[in-house]
Protein backbone atom coordinates (compact mmCIF):
# COMPACT_ATOMS: atom_id res chain seq x y z
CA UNK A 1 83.35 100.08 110.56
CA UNK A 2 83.26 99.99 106.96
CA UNK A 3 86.10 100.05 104.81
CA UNK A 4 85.88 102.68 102.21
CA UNK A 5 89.03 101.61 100.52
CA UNK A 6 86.38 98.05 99.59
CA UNK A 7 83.89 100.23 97.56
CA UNK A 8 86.34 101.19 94.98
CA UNK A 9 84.63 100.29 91.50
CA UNK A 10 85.41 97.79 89.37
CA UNK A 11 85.25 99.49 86.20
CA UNK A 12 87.87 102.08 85.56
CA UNK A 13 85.11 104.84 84.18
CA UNK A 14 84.02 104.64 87.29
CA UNK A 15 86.90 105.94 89.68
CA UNK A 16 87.01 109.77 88.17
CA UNK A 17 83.50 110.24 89.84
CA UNK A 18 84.06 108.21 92.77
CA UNK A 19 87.28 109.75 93.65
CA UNK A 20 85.78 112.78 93.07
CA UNK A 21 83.25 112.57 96.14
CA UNK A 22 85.42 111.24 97.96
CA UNK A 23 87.11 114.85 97.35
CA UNK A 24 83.61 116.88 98.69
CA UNK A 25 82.77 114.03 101.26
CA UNK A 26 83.30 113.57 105.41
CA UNK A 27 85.22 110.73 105.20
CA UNK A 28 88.59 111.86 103.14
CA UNK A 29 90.61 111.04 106.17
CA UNK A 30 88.92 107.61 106.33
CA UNK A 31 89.97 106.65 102.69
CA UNK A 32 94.14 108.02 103.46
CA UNK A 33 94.67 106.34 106.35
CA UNK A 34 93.25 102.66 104.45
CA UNK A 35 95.35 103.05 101.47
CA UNK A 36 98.15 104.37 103.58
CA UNK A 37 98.10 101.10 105.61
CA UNK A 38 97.78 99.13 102.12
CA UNK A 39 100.78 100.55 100.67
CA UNK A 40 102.82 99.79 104.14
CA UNK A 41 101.48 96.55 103.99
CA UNK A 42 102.46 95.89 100.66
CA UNK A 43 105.80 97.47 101.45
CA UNK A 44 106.78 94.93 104.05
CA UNK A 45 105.41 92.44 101.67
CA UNK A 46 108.75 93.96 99.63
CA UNK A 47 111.09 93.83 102.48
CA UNK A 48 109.93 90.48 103.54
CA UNK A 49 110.90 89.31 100.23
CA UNK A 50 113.59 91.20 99.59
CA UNK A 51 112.22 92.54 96.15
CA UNK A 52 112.45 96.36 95.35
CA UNK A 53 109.89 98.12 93.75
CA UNK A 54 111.06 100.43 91.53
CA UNK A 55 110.88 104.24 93.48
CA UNK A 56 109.33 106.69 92.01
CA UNK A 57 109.19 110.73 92.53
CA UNK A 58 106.84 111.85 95.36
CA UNK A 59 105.15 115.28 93.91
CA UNK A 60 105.21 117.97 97.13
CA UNK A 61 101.95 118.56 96.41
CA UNK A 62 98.40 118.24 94.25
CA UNK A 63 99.39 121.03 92.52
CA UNK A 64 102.92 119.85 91.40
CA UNK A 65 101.56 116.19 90.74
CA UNK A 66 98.74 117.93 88.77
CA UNK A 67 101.06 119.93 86.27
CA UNK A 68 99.23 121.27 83.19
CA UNK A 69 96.05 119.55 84.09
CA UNK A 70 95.97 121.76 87.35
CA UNK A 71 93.44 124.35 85.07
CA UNK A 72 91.57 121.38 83.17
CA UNK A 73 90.52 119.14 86.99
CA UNK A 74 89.86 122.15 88.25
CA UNK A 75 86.94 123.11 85.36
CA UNK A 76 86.09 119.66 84.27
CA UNK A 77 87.20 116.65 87.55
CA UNK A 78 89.13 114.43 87.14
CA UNK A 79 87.55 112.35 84.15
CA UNK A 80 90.24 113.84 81.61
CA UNK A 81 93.01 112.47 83.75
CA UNK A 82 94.52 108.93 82.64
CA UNK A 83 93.74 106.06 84.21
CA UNK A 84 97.69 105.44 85.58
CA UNK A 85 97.22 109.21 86.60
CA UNK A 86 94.30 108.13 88.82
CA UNK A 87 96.02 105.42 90.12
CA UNK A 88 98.56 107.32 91.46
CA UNK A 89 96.40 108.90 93.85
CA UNK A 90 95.57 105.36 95.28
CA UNK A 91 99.67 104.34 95.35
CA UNK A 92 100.50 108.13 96.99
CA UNK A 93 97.13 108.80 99.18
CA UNK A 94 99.03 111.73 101.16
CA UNK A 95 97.72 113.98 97.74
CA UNK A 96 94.24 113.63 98.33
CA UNK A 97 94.43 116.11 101.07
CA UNK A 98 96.58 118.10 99.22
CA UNK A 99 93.70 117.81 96.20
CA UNK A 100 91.02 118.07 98.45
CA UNK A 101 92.20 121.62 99.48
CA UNK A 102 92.45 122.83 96.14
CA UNK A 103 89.14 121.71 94.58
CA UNK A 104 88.04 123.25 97.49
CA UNK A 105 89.79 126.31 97.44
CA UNK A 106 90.08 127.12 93.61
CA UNK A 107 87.39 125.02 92.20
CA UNK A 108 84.85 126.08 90.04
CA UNK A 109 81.28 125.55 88.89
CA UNK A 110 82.14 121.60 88.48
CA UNK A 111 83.16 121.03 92.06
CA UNK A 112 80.14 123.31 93.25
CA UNK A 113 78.17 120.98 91.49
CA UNK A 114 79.27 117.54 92.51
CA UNK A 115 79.61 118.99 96.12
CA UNK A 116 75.71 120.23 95.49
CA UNK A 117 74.88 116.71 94.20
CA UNK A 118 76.48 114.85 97.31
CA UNK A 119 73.97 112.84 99.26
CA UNK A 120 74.95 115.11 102.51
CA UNK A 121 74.17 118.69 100.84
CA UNK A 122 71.64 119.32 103.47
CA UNK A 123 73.54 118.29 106.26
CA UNK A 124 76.43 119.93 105.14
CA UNK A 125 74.16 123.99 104.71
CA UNK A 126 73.04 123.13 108.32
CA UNK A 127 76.42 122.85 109.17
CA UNK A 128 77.68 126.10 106.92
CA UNK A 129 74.63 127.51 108.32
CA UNK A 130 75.69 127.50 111.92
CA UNK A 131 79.18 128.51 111.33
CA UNK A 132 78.19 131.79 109.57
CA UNK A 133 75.94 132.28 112.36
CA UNK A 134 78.82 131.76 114.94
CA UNK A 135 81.54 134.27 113.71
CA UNK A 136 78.24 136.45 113.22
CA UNK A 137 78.27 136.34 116.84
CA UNK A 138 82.22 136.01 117.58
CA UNK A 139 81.52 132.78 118.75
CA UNK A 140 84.60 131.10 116.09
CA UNK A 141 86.18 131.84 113.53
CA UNK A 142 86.98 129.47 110.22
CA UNK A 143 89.59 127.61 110.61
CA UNK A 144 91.58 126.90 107.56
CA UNK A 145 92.26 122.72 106.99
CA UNK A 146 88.84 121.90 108.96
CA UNK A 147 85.53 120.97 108.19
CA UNK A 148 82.53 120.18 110.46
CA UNK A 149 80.70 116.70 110.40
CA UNK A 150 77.09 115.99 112.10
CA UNK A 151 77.13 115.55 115.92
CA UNK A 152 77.24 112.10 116.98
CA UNK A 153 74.89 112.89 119.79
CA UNK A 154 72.51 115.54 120.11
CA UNK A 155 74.97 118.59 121.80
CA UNK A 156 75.05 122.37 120.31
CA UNK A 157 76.72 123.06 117.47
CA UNK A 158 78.72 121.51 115.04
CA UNK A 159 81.70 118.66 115.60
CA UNK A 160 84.65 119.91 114.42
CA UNK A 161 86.92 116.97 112.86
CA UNK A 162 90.29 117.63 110.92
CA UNK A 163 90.84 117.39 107.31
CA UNK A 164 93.33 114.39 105.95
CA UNK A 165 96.90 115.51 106.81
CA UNK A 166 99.06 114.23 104.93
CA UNK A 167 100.46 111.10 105.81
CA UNK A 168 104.37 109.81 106.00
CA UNK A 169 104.60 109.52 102.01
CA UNK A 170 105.54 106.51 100.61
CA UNK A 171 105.93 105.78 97.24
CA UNK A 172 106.12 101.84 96.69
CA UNK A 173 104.22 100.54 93.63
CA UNK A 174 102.72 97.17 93.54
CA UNK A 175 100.50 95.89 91.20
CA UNK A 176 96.71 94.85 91.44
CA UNK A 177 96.93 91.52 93.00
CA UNK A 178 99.18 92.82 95.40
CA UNK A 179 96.10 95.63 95.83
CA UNK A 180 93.50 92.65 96.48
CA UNK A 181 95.76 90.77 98.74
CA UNK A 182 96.46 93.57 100.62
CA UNK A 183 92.52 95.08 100.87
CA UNK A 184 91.61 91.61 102.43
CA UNK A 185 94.56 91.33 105.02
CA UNK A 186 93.67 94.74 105.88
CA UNK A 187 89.86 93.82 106.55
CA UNK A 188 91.44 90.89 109.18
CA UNK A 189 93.70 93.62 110.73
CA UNK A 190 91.68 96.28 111.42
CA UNK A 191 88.65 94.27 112.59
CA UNK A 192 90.97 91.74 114.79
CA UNK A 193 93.47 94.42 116.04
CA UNK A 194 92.16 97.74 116.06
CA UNK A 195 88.46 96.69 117.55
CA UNK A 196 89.41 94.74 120.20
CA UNK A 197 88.52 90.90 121.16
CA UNK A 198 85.01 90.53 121.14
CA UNK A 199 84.64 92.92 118.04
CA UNK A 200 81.64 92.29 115.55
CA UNK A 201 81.23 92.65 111.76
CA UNK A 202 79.82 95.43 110.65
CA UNK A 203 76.05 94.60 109.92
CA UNK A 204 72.88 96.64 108.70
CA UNK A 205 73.82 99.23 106.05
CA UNK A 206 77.34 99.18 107.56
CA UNK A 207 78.21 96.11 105.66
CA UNK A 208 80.18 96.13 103.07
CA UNK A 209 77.87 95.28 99.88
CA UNK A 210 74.55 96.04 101.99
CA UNK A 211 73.99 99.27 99.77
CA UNK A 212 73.44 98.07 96.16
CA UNK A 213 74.41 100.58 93.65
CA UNK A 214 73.74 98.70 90.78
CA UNK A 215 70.27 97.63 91.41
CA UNK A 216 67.20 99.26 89.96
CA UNK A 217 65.46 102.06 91.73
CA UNK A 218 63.04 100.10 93.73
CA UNK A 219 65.29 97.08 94.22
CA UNK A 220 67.54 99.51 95.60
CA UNK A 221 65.24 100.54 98.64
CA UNK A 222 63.91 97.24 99.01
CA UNK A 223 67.36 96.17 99.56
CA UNK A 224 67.85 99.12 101.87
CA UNK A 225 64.52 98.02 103.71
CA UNK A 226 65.51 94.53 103.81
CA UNK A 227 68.98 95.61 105.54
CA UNK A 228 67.63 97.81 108.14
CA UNK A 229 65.69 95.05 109.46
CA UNK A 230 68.96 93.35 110.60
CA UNK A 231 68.35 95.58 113.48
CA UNK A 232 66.16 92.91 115.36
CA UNK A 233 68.97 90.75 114.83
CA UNK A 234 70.55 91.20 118.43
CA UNK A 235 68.38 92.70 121.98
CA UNK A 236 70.97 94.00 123.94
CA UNK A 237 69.60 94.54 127.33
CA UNK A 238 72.50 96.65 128.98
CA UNK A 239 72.50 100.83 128.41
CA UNK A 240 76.12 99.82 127.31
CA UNK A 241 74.49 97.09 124.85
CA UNK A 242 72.35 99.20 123.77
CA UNK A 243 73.77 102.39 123.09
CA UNK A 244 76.20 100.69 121.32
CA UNK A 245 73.64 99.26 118.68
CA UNK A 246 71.61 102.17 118.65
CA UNK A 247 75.14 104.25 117.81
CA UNK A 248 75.49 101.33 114.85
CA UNK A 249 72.43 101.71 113.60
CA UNK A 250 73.33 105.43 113.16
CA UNK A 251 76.64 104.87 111.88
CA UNK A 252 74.75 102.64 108.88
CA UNK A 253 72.50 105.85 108.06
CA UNK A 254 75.65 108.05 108.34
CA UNK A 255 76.67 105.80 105.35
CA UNK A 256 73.28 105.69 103.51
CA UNK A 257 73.04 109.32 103.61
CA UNK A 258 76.98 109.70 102.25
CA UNK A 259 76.20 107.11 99.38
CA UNK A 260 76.05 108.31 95.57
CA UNK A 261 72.26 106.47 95.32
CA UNK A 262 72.80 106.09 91.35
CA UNK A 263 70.02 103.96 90.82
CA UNK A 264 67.83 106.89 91.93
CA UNK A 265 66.47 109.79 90.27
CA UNK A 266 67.57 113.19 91.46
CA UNK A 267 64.07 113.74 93.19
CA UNK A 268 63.95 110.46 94.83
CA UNK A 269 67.75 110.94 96.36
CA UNK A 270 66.78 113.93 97.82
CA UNK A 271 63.59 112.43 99.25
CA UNK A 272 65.88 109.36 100.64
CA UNK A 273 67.94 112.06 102.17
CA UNK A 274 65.54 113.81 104.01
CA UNK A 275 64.26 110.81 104.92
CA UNK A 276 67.67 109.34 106.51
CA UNK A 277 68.08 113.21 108.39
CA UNK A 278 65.28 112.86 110.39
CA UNK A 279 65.64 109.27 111.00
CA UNK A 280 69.14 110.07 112.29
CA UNK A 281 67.26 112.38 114.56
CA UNK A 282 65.46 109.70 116.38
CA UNK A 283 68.59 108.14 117.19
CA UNK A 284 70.46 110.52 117.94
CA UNK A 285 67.61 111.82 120.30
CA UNK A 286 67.41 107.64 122.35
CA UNK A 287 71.20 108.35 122.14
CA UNK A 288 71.18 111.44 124.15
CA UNK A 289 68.64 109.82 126.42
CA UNK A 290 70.52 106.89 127.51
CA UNK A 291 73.61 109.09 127.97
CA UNK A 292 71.03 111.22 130.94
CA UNK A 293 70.55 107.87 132.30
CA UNK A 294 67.18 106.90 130.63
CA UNK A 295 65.88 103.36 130.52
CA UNK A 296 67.72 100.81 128.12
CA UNK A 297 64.46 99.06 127.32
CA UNK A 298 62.46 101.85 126.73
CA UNK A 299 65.72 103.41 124.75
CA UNK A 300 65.61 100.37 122.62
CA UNK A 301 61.52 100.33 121.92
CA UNK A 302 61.85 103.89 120.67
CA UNK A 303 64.67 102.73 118.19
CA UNK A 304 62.31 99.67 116.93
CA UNK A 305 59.26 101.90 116.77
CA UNK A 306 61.71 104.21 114.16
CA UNK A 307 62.87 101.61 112.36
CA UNK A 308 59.64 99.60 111.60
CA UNK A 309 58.52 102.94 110.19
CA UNK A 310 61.55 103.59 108.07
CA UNK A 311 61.09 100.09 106.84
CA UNK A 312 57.41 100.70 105.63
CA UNK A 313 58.60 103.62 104.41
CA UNK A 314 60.90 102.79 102.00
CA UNK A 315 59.06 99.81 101.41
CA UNK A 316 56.18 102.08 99.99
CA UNK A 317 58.20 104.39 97.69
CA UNK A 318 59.93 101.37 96.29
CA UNK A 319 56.43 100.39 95.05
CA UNK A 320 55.73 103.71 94.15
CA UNK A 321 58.42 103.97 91.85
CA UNK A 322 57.67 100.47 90.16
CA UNK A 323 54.13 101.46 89.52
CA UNK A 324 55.28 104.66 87.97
């Protein structure tokens, strides 16, 4: 599993943006329940040393924190907000959700169109797509505080996954070593605790730092070429073996397809897109074959088949791009 809570950027111009699809993205609840775990971690840090951060007022919600910029993020994001504004959102995590429903809700053009720009969008109309159709029919109904995310497997209809709730508030403040510290003892937690024994680092385009958003266009897809090969890397033999890669491998396009792409022209993230869909198809489709009993081996075949294609195939735009 990838932690989303490592990707934050570096540079401070960079967070309005960022925080901003994490707003319109699938993986909201993701991002809470890693800085929630940070700030508890950084709270018994506190206790242990029996130091007291200073309190501070927890808003009740977005709105309230918000104030008089409710009108201006709700026009123009969050770019006009200051950077110890932002901030906030990372030391109090429970008002994402809250934010997340409003933008949402009462957003206008701006959220439309960083919602439109998202790496998902055509996922995400599928999905809208088949709800409309199913209160057409009186099949469901919306539901308010839930979204719908891709199937993992290839069953009818949409998965139906909650929204962030808010989590127990807490409202410690620490400062940005005690942020680093934290991140990395996090990392060792959740991959030595909450995986199991046995449990692997996330590999392919899982790993953290496997997507390169700062390299040039064709770099970029080289790089994603380059990763996707780590696929060959281990031949599970078992169906459990390998429907557990094969879900992996998945799980890394999941995150390719959820990725801003900034090194790539409009046209040519909507082509990697596409791309990343259908190749999610083919796994989900040896996916739903192993889970009817189908052979492992020939399971596994079908998976290298797709990938050596999806290698050549971002192999050849990359050099389409750097011949112009």
């Amino acid at each position: 599993m990838t932690l989303l809570a490592l990707e934050l950027p570096e540079e401070s111009a960079e967070l309005p943006l960022w925080i901003e699809r994490q707003l319109v993205g699938l993986n909201l609840r993701q991002l809470v329940t890693e800085l929630t775990a940070i700030g508890q971690m950084a709270t018994d840090d506190a206790t242990a040393r029996q130091s007291s951060p200073p309190a501070t007022t927890t808003p009740a919600d977005a709105a309230q924190w918000l104030g008089d910029s409710k009108g201006t993020v709700l026009a123009d994001g969050l770019r006009g907000l200051p950077a110890e504004k932002l901030s906030e959102l990372l030391r109090q995590p429970r008002l994402l959700g809250s934010l997340q429903e409003l933008v949402l809700v009462e957003g206008g053009p701006y959220w439309e169109e960083v919602a439109r720009r998202a790496p998902a969008v055509e996922a995400r109309v599928a999905m809208g797509r088949e709800r409309v159709v199913q209160a057409v029919r009186g099949e469901t109904s919306p539901i308010a505080g839930r979204i719908f995310a891709p199937p993992a497997s290839s069953g009818p209809g949409p998965k139906a996954v909650d929204v962030a709730p808010p989590p127990a508030p807490f409202a410690k403040r620490y400062g940005a070593l005690a942020i680093c510290l934290a991140l990395a003892a996090c990392l060792l937690l959740m991959v030595t605790q909450f995986q199991g024994p046995g449990a692997q680092l996330a590999w392919g385009w899982s790993r953290p730092g496997a997507i390169d958003e700062r390299a040039s266009a064709p770099k970029y897809l080289e790089g994603l070429a380059a990763t996707g090969h780590e696929w060959f890397d281990e031949r599970p033999t078992s169906p459990a073996d390998v429907r557990r890669r094969i879900q992996e491998m998945r799980d890394g396009c999941d995150r390719v397809i959820n990725s801003p792409h900034a090194p790539l022209a409009m046209a040519d993230q909507q082509w990697l897109v596409e791309r990343c869909l259908k190749w999610r198809e083919k796994f989900d489709a040896q996916l739903a074959a192993l889970d009817a009993g189908g052979d492992p081996l020939a399971a596994r075949g079908q998976i290298d088949e797709t990938v050596n294609k999806l290698i050549g195939t971002l192999q050849d735009r990359a050099k389409q791009i750097a011949t112009g």
